[in-house]
C-alpha atoms as a PDB file:
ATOM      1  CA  UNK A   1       0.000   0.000   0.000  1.00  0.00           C
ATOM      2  CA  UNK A   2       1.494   3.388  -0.759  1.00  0.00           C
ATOM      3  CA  UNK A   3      -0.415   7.099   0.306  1.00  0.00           C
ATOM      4  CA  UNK A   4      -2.439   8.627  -2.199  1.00  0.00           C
ATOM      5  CA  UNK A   5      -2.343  12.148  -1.857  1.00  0.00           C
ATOM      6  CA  UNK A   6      -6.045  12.383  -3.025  1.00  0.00           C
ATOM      7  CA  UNK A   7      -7.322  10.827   0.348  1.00  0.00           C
ATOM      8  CA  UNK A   8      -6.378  11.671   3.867  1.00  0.00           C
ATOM      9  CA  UNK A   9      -5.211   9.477   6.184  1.00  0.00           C
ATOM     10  CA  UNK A  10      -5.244   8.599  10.140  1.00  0.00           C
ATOM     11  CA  UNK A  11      -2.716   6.488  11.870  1.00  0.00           C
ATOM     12  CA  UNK A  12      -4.058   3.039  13.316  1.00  0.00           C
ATOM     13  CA  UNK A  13      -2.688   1.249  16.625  1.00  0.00           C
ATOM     14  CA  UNK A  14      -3.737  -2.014  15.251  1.00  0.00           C
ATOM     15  CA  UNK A  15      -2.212  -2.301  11.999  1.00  0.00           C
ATOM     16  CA  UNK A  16       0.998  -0.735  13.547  1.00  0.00           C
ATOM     17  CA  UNK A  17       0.202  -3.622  16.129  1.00  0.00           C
ATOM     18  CA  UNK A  18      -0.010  -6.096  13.430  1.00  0.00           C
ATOM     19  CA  UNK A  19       2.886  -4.915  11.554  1.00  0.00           C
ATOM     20  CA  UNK A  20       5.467  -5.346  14.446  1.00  0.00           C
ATOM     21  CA  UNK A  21       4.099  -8.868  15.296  1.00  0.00           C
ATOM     22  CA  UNK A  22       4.108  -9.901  11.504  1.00  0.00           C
ATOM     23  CA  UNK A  23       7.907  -9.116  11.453  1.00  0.00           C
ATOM     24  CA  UNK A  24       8.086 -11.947  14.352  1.00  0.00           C
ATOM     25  CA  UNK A  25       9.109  -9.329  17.431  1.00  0.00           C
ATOM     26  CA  UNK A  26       7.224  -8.685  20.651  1.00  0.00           C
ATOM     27  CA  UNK A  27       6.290  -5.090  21.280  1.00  0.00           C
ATOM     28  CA  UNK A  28       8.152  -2.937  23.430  1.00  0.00           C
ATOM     29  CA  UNK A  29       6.332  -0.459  26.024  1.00  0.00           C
ATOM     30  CA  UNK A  30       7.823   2.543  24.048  1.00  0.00           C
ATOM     31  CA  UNK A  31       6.276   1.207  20.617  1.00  0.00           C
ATOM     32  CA  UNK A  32       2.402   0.320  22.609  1.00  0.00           C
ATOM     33  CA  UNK A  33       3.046   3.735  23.774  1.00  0.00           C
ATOM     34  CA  UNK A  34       3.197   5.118  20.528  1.00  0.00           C
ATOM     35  CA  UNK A  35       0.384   3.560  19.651  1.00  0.00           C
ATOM     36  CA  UNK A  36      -1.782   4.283  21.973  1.00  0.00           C
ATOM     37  CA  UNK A  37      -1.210   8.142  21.939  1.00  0.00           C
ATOM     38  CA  UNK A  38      -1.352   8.351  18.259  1.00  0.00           C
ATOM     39  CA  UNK A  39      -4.159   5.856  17.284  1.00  0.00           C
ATOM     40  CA  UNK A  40      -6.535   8.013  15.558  1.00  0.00           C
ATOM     41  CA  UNK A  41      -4.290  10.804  14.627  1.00  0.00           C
ATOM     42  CA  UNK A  42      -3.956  12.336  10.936  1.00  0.00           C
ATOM     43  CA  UNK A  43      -1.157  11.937   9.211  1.00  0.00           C
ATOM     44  CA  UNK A  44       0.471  14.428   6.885  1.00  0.00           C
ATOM     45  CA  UNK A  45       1.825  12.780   3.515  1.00  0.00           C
ATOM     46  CA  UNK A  46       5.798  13.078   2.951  1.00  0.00           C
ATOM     47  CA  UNK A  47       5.846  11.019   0.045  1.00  0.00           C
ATOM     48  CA  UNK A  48       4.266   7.853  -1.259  1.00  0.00           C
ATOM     49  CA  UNK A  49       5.666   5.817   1.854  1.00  0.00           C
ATOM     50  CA  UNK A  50       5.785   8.298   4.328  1.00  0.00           C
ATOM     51  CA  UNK A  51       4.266  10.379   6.248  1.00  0.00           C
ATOM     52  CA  UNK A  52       4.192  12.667   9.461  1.00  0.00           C
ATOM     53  CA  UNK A  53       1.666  12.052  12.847  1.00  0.00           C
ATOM     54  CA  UNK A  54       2.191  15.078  14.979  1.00  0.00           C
ATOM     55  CA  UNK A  55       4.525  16.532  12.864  1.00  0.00           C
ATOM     56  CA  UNK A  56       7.395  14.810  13.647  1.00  0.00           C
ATOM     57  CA  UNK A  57       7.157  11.033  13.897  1.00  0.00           C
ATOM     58  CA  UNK A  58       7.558   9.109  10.424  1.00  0.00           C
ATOM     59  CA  UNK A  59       4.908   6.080   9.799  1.00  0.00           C
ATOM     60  CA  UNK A  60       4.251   4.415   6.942  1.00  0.00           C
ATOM     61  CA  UNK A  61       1.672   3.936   4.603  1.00  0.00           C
ATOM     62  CA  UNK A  62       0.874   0.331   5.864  1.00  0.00           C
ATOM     63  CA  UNK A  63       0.233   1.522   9.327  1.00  0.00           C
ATOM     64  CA  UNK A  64      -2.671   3.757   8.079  1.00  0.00           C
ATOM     65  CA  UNK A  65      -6.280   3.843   7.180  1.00  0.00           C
ATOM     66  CA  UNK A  66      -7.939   5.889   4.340  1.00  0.00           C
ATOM     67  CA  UNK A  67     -10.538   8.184   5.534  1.00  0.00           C
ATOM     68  CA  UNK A  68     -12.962  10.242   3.757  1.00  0.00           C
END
């Protein structure tokens, strides 16, 4: 999946969740941390496979969902 810059997009604990567990690692309290505070929050597109929650924090496109 890769940002479209026609749509907006929010960050999502659970795919960020998913992600970390896919890649066959436990999560750490700093990364359900993360999640936790920024579940929910719109991110601002960098580039195709990046992009910006809270202005500085990089997440990528697979951690996202699409919203209207």
């Amino acid at each position: 999946m890769v940002f479209d810059e026609n749509f907006k997009y929010r960050f999502s604990k659970e795919k960020y969740f998913q992600y970390i567990k896919n890649e066959g690692r436990y999560l750490s309290s700093v990364e359900k941390n993360f999640g936790k505070k920024y579940d929910g929050v719109k991110v601002k597109i960098i580039n195709e496979n990046q992009g910006l929650v809270d202005g500085v924090y990089q997440v990528m496109s697979v951690w996202c969902e699409k919203i209207n």
